[in-house]
PDB file of N, CA and C in Angstrom:
ATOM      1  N   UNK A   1     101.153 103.410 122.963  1.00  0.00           N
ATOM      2  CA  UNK A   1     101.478 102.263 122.149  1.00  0.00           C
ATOM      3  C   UNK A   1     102.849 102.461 121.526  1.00  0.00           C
ATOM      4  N   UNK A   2     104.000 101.364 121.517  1.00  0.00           N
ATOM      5  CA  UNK A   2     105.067 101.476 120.887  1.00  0.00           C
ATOM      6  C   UNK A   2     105.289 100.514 119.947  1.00  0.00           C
ATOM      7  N   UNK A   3     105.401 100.775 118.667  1.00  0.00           N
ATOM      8  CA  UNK A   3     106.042  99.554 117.942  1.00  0.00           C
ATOM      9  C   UNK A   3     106.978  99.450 117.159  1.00  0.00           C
ATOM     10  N   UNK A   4     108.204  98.689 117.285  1.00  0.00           N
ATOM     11  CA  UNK A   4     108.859  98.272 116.409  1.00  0.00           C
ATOM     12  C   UNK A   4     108.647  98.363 114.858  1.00  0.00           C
ATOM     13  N   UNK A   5     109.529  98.701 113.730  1.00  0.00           N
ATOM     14  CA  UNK A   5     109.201  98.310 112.390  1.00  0.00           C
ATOM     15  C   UNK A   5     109.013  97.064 112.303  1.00  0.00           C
ATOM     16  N   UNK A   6     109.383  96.136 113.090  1.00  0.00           N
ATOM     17  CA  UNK A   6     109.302  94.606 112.678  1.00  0.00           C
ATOM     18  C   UNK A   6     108.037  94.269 113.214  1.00  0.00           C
ATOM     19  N   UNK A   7     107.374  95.106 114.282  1.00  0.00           N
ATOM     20  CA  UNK A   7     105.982  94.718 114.617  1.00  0.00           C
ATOM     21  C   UNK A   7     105.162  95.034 113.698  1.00  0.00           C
ATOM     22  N   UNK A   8     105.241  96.369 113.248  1.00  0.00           N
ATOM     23  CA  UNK A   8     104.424  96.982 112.257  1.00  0.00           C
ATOM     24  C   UNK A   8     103.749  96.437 111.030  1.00  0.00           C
ATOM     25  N   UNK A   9     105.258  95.447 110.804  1.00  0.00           N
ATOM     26  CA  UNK A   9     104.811  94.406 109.206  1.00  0.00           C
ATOM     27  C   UNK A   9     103.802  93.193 109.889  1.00  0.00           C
ATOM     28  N   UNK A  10     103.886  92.979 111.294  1.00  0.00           N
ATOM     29  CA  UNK A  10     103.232  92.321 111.617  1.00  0.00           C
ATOM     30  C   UNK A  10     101.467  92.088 111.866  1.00  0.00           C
ATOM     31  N   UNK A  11     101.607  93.500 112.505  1.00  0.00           N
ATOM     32  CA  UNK A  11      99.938  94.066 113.405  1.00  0.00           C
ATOM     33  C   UNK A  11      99.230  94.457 111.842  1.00  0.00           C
ATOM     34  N   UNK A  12      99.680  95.119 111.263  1.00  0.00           N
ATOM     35  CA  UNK A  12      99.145  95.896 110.278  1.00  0.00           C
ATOM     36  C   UNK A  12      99.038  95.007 109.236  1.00  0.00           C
ATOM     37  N   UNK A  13      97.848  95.979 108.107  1.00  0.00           N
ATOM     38  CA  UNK A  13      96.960  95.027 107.065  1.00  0.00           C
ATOM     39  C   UNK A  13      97.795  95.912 105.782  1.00  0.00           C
ATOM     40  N   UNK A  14      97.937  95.316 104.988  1.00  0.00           N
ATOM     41  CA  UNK A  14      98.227  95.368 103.674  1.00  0.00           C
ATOM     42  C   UNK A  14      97.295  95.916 102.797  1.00  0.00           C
ATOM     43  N   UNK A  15      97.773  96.905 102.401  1.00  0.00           N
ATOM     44  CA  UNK A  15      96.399  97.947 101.807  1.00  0.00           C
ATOM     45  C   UNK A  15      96.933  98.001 100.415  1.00  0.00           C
ATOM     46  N   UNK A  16      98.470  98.282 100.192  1.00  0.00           N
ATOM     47  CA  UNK A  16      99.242  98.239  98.343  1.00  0.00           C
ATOM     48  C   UNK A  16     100.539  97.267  98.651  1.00  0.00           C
ATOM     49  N   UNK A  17      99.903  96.294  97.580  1.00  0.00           N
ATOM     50  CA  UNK A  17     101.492  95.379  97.779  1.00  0.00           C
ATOM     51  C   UNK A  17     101.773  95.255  95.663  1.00  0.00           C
ATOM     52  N   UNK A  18     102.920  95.694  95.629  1.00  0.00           N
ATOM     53  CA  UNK A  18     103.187  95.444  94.267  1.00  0.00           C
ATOM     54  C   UNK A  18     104.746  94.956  94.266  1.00  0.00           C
ATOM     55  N   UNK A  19     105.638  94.886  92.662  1.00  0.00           N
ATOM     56  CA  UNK A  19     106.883  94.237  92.526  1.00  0.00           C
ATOM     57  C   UNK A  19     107.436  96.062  93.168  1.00  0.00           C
ATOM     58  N   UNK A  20     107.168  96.656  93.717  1.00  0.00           N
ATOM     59  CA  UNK A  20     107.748  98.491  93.493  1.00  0.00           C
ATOM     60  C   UNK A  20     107.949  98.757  95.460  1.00  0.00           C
ATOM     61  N   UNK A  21     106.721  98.072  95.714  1.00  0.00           N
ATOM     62  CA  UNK A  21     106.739  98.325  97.127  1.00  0.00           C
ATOM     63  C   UNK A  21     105.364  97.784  97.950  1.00  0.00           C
ATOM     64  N   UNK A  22     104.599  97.896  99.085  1.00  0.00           N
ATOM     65  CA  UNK A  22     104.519  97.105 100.168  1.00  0.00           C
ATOM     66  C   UNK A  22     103.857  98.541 100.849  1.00  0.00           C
ATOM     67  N   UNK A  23     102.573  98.705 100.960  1.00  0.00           N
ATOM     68  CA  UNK A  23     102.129  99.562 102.297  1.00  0.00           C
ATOM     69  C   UNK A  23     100.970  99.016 102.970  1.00  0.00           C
ATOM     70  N   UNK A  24     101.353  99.076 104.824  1.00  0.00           N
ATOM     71  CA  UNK A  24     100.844  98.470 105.495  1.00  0.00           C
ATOM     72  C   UNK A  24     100.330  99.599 106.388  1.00  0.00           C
ATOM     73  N   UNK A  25      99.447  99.333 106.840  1.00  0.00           N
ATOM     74  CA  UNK A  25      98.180 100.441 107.350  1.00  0.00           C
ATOM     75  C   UNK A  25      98.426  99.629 108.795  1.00  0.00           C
ATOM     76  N   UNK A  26      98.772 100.838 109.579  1.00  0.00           N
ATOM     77  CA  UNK A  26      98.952 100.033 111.401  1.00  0.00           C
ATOM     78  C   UNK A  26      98.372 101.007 111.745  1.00  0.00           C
ATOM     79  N   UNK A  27      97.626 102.028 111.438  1.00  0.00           N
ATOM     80  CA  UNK A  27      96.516 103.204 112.308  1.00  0.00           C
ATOM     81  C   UNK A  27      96.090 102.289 113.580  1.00  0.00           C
ATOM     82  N   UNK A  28      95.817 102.648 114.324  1.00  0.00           N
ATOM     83  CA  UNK A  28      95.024 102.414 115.466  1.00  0.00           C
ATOM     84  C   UNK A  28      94.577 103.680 116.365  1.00  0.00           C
ATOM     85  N   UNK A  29      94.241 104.927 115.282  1.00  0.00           N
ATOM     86  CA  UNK A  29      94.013 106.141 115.473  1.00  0.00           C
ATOM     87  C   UNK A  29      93.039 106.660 115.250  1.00  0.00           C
ATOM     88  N   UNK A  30      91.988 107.510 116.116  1.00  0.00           N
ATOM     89  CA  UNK A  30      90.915 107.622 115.434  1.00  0.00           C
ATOM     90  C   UNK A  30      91.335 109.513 113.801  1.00  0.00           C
ATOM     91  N   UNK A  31      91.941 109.968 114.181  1.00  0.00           N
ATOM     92  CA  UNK A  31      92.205 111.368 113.631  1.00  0.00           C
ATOM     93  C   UNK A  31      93.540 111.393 112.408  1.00  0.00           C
ATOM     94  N   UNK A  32      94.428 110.372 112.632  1.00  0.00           N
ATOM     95  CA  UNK A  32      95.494 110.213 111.923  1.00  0.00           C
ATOM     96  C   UNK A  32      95.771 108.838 111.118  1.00  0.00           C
ATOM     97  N   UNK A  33      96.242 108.603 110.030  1.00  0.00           N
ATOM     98  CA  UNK A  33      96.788 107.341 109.111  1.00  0.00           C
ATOM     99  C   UNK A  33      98.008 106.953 109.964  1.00  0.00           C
ATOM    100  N   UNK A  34      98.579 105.901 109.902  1.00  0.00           N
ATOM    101  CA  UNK A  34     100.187 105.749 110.034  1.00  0.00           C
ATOM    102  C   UNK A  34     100.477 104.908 109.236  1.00  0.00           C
ATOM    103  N   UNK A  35     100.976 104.547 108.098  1.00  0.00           N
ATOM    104  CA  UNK A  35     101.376 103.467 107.788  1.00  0.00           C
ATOM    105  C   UNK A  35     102.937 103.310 107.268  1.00  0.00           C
ATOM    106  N   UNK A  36     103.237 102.003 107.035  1.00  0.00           N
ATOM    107  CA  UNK A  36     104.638 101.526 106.812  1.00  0.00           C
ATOM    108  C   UNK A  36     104.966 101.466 104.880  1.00  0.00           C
ATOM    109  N   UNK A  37     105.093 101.600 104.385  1.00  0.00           N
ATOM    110  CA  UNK A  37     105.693 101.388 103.167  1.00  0.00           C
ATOM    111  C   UNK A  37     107.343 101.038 102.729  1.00  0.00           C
ATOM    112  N   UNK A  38     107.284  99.699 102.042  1.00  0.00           N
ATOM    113  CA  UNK A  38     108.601  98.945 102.678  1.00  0.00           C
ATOM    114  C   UNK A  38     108.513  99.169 100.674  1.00  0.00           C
ATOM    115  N   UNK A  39     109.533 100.158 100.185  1.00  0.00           N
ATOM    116  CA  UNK A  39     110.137 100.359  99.381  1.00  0.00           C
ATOM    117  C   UNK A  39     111.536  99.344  98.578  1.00  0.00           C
ATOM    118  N   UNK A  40     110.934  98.437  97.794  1.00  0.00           N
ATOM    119  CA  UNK A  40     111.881  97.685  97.176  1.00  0.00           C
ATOM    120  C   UNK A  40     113.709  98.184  96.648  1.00  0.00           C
ATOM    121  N   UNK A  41     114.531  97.819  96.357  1.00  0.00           N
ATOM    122  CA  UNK A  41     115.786  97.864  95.856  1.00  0.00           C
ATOM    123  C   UNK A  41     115.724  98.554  94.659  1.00  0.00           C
ATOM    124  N   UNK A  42     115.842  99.956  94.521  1.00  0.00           N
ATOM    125  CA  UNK A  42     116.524 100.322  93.191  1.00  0.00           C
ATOM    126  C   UNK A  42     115.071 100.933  92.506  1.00  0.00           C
ATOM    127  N   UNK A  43     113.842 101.002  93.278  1.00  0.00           N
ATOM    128  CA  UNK A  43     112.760 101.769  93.142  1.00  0.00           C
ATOM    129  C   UNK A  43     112.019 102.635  93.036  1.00  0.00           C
ATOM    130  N   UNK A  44     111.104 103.177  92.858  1.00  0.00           N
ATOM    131  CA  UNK A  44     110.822 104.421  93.257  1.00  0.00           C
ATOM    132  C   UNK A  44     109.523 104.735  93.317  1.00  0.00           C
ATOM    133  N   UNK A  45     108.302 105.525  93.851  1.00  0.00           N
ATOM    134  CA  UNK A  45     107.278 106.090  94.087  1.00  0.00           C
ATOM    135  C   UNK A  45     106.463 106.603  93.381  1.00  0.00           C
ATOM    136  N   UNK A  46     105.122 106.678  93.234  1.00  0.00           N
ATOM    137  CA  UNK A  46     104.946 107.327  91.327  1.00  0.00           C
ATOM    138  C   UNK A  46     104.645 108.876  91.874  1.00  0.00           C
ATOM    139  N   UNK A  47     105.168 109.506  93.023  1.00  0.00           N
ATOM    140  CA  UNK A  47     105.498 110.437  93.220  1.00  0.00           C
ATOM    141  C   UNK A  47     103.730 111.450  93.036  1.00  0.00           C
ATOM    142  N   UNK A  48     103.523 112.133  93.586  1.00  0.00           N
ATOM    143  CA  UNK A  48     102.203 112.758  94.335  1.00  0.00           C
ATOM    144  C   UNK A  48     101.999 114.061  94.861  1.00  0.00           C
ATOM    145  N   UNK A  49     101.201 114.609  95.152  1.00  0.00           N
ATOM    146  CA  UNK A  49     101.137 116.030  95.866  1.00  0.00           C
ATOM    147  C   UNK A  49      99.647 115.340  96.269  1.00  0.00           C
ATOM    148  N   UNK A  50      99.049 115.954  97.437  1.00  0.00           N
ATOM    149  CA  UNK A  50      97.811 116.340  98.735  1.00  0.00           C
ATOM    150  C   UNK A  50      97.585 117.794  98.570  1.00  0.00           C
ATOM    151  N   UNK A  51      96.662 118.486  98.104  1.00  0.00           N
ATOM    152  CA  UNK A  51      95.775 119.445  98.323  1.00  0.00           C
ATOM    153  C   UNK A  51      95.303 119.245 100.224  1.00  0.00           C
ATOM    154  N   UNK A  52      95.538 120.049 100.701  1.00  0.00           N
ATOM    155  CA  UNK A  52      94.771 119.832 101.594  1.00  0.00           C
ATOM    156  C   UNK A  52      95.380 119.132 103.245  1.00  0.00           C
ATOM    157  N   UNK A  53      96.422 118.448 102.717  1.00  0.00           N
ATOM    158  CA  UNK A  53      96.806 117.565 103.682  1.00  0.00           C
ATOM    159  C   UNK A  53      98.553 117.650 103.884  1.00  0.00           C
ATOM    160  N   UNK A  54      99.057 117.219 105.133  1.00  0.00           N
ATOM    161  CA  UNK A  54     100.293 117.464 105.069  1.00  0.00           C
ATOM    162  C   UNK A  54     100.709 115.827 105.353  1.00  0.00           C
ATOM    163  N   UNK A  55     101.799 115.800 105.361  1.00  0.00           N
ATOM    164  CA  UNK A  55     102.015 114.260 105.779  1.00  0.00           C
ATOM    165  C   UNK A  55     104.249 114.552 106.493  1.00  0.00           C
ATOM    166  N   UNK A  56     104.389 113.389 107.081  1.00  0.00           N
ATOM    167  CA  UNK A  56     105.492 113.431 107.729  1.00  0.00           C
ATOM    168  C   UNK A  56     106.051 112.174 107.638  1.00  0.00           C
ATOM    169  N   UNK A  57     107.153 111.467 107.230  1.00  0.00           N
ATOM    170  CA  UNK A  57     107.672 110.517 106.852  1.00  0.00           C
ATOM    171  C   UNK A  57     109.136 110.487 107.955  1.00  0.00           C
ATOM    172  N   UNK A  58     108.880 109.076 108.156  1.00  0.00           N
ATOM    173  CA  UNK A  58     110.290 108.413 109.639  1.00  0.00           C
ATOM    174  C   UNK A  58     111.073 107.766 108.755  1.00  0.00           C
ATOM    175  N   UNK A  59     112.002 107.879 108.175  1.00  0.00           N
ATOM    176  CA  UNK A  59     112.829 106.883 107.887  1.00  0.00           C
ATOM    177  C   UNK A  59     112.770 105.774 108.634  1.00  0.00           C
ATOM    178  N   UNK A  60     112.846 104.433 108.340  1.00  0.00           N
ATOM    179  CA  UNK A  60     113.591 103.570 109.640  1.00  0.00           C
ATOM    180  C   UNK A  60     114.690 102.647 108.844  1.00  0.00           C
ATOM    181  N   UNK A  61     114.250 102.097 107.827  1.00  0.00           N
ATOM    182  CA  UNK A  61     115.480 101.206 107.048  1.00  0.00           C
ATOM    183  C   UNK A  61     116.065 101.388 105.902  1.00  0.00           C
ATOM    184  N   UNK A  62     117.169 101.227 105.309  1.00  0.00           N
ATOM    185  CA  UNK A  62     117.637 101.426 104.142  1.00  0.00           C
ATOM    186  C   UNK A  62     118.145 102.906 104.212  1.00  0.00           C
ATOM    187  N   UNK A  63     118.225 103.452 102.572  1.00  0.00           N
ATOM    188  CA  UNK A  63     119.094 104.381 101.894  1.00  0.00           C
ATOM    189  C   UNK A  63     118.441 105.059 101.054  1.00  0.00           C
ATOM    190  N   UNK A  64     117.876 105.763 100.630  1.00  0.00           N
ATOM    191  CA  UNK A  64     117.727 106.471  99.485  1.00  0.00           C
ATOM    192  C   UNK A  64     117.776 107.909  98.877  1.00  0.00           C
ATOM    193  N   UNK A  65     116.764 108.290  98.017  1.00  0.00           N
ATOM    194  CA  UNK A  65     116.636 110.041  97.979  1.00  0.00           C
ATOM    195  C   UNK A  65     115.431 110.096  97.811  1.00  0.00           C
ATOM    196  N   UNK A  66     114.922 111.763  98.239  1.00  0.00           N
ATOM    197  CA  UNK A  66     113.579 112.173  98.518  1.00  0.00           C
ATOM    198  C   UNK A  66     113.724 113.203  97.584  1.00  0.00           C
ATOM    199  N   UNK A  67     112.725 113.648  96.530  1.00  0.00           N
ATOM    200  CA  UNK A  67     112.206 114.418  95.949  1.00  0.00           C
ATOM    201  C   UNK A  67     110.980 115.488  96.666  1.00  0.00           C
ATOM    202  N   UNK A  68     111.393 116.586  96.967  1.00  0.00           N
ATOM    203  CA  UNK A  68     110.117 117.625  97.175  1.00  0.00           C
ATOM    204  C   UNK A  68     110.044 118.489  96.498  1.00  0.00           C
ATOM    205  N   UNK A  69     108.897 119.345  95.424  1.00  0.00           N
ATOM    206  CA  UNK A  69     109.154 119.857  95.138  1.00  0.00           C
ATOM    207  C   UNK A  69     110.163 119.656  93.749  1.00  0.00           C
ATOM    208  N   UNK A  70     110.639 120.546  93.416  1.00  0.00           N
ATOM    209  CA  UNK A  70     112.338 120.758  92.609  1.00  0.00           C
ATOM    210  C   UNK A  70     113.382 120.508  93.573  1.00  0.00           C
ATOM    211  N   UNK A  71     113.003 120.089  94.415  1.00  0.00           N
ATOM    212  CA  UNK A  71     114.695 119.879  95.672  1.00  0.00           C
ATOM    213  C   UNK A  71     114.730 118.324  95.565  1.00  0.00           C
ATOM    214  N   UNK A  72     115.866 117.755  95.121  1.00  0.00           N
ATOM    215  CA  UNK A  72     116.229 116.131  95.841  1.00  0.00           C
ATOM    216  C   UNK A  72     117.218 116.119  96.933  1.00  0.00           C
ATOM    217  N   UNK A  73     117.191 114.986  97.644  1.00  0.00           N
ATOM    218  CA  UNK A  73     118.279 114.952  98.602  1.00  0.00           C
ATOM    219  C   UNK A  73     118.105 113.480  98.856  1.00  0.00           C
ATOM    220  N   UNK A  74     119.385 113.231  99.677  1.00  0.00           N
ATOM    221  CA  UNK A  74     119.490 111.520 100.461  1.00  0.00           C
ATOM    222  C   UNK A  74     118.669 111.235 101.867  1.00  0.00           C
ATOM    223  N   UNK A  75     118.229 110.269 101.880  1.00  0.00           N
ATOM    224  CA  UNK A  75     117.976 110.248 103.311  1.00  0.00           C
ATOM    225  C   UNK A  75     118.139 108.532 103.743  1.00  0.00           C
ATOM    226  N   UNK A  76     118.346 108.432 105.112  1.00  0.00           N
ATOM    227  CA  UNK A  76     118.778 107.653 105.848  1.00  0.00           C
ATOM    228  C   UNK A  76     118.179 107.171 107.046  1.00  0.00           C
ATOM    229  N   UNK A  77     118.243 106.314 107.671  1.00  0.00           N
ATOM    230  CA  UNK A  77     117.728 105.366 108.607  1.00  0.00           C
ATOM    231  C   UNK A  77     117.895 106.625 109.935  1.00  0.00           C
ATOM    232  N   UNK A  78     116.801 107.032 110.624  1.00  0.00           N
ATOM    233  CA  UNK A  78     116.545 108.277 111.356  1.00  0.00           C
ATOM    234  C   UNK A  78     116.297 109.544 110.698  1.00  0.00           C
ATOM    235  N   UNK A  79     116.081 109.738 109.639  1.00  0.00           N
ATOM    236  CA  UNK A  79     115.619 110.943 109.016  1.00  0.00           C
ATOM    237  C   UNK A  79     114.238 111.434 109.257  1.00  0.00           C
ATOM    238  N   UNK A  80     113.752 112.074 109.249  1.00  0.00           N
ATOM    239  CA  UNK A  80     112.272 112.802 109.428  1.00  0.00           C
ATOM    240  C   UNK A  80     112.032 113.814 108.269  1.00  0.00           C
ATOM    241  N   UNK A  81     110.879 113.665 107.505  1.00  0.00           N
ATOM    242  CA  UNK A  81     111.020 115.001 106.610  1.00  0.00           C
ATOM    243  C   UNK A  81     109.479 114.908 106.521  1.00  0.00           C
ATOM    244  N   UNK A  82     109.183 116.925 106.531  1.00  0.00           N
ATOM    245  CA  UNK A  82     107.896 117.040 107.031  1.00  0.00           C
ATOM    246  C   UNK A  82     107.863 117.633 104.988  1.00  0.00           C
ATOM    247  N   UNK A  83     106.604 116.629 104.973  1.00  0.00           N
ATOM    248  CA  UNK A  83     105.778 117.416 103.830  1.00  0.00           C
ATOM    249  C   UNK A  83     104.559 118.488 103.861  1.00  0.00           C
ATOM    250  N   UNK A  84     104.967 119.917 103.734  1.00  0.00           N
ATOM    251  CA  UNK A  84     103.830 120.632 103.742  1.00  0.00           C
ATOM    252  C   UNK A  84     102.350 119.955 102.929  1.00  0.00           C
ATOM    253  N   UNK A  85     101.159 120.738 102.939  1.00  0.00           N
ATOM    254  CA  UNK A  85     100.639 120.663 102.531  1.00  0.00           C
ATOM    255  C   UNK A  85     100.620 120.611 100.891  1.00  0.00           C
ATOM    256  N   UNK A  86     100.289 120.518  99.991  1.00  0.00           N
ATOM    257  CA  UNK A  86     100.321 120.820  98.549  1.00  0.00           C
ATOM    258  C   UNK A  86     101.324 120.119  97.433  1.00  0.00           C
ATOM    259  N   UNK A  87     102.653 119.939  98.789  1.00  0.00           N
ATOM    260  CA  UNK A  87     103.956 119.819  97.695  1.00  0.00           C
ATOM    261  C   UNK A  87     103.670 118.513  97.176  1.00  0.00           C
ATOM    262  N   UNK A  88     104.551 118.597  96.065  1.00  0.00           N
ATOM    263  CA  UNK A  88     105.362 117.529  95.636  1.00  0.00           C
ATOM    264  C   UNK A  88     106.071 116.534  96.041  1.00  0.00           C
ATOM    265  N   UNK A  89     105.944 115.129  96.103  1.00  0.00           N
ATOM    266  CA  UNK A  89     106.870 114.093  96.949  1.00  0.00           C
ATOM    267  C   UNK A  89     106.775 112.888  95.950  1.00  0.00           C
ATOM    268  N   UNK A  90     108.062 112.630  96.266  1.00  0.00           N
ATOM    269  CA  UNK A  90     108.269 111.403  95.616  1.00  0.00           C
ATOM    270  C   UNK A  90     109.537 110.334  96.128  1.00  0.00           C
ATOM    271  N   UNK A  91     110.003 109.538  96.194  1.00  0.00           N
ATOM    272  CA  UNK A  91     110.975 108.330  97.139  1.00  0.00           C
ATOM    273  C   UNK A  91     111.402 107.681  96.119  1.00  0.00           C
ATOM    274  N   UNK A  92     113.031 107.448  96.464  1.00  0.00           N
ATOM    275  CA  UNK A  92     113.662 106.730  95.728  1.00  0.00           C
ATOM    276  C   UNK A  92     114.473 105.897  96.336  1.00  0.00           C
ATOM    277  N   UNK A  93     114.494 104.562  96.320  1.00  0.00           N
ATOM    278  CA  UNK A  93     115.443 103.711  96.679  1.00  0.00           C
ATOM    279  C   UNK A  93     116.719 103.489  96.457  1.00  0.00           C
ATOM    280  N   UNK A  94     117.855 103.692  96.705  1.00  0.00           N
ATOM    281  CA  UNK A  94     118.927 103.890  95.546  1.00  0.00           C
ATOM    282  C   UNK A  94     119.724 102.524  96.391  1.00  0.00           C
ATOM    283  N   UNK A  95     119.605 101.711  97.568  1.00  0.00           N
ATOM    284  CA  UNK A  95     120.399 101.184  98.416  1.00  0.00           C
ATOM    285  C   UNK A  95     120.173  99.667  97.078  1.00  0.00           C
ATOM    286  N   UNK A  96     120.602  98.347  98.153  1.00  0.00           N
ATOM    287  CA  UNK A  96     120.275  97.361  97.941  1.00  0.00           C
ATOM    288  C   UNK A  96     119.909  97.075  98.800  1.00  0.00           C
ATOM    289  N   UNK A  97     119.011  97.348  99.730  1.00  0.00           N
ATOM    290  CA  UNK A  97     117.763  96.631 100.413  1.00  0.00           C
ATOM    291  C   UNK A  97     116.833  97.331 100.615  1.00  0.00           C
ATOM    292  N   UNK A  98     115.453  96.714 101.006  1.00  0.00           N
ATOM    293  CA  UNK A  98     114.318  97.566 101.433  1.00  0.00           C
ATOM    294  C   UNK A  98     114.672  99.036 102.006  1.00  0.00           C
ATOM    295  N   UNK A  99     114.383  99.958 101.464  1.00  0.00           N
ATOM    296  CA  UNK A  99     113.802 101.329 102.045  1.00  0.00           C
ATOM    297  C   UNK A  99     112.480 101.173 102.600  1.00  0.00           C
ATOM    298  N   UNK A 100     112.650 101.161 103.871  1.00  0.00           N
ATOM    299  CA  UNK A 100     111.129 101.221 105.155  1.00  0.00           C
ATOM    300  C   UNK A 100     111.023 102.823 105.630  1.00  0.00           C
ATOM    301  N   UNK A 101     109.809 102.998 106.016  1.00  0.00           N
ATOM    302  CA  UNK A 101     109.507 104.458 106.059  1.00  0.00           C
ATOM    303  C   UNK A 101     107.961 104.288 106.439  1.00  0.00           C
ATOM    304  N   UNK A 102     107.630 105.078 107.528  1.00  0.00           N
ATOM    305  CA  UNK A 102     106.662 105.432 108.393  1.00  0.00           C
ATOM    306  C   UNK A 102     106.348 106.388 107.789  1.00  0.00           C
ATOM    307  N   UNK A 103     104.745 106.532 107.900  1.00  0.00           N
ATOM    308  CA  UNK A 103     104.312 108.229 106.956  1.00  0.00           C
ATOM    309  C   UNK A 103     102.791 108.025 107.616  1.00  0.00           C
ATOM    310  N   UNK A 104     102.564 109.237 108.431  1.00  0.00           N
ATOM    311  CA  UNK A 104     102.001 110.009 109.226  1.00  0.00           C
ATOM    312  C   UNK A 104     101.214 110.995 108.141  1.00  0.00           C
ATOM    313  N   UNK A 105      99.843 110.949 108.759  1.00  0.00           N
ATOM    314  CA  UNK A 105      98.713 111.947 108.095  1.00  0.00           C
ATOM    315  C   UNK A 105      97.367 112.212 108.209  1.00  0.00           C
ATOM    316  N   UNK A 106      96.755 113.377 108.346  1.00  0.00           N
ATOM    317  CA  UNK A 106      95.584 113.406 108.605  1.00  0.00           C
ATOM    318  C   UNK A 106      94.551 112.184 107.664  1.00  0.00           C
ATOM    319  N   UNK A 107      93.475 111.543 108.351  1.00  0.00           N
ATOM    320  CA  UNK A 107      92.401 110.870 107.389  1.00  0.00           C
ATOM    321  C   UNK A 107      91.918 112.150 106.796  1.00  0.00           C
ATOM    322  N   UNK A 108      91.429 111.487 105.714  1.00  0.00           N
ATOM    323  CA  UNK A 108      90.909 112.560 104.783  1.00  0.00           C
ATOM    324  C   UNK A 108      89.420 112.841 105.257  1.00  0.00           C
ATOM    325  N   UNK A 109      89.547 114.430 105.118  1.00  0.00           N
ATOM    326  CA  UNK A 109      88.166 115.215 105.591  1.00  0.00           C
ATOM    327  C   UNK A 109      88.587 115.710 107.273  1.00  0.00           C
ATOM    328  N   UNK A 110      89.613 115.055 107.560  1.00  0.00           N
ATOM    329  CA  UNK A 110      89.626 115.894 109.046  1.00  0.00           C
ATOM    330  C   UNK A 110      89.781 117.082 109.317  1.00  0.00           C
ATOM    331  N   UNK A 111      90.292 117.721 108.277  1.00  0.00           N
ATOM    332  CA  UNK A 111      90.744 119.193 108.355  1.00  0.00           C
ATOM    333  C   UNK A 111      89.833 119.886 108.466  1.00  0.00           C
ATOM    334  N   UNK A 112      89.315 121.024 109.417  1.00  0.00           N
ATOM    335  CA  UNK A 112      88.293 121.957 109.596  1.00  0.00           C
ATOM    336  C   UNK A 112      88.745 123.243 108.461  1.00  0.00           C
TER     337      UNK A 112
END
C-alpha cells in the first residue's frame, strides 16, 4: 500500500482534532499504529514519554523543532527521527504553515 500525505487526510479517521493540531489514524495494520498529525502554525505538542514503546516520526510538511529528551533541534520536510523507548518527545511548529508528520508505533500490548 502507498499513500500520499494528501491521501492520508483523506482514507483516515480523525481520532484528536483541536485549535493545536489534527491526528488522523490511517493504520490498516494489524501489529502497528500509523497516523498523520497535521501540527498547526506556531504550535506545539503537550510533549510525552511511552514506557514500553518506541515510536518513529516522517516528517512530510512544514518546519519546525523536535525536543528529545534535553536535546532540541530543527527538522524538515524528509526528516526521520527514531524515538527510543522511554524518552521524552515533544514538536514544535515554528514555520507558518502546517507541520505534517507521520508517526509509526507498536499498538499497545504488542510487545512480548
Amino acid at each position: 500500500m502507498k499513500f500520499a500525505i494528501d491521501e492520508f487526510e483523506k482514507v483516515g479517521k480523525i481520532v484528536k482534532q483541536s485549535d493545536v493540531y489534527t491526528v488522523i489514524d490511517v493504520s490498516k495494520l494489524e501489529h502497528l499504529n500509523v497516523s498523520l498529525t497535521i501540527l498547526h502554525p506556531r504550535k506545539e505538542t503537550g510533549g510525552h514519554s511511552h514506557e514500553g514503546a518506541e515510536e518513529v516520526y516522517n516528517f512530510a510538511e512544514g518546519e519546525g523543532k523536535m525536543k528529545l529528551d534535553d536535546r532540541e533541534f530543527a527538522v524538515k520536510r524528509g526528516d526521520i527521527v527514531i524515538i527510543p523507548d522511554g524518552m521524552f518527545h515533544k514538536v514544535f511548529n515554528t514555520g507558518k504553515t502546517d507541520l505534517k508528520f507521520v508517526c509509526v508505533f507498536e499498538k499497545y500490548g504488542e510487545r512480548k
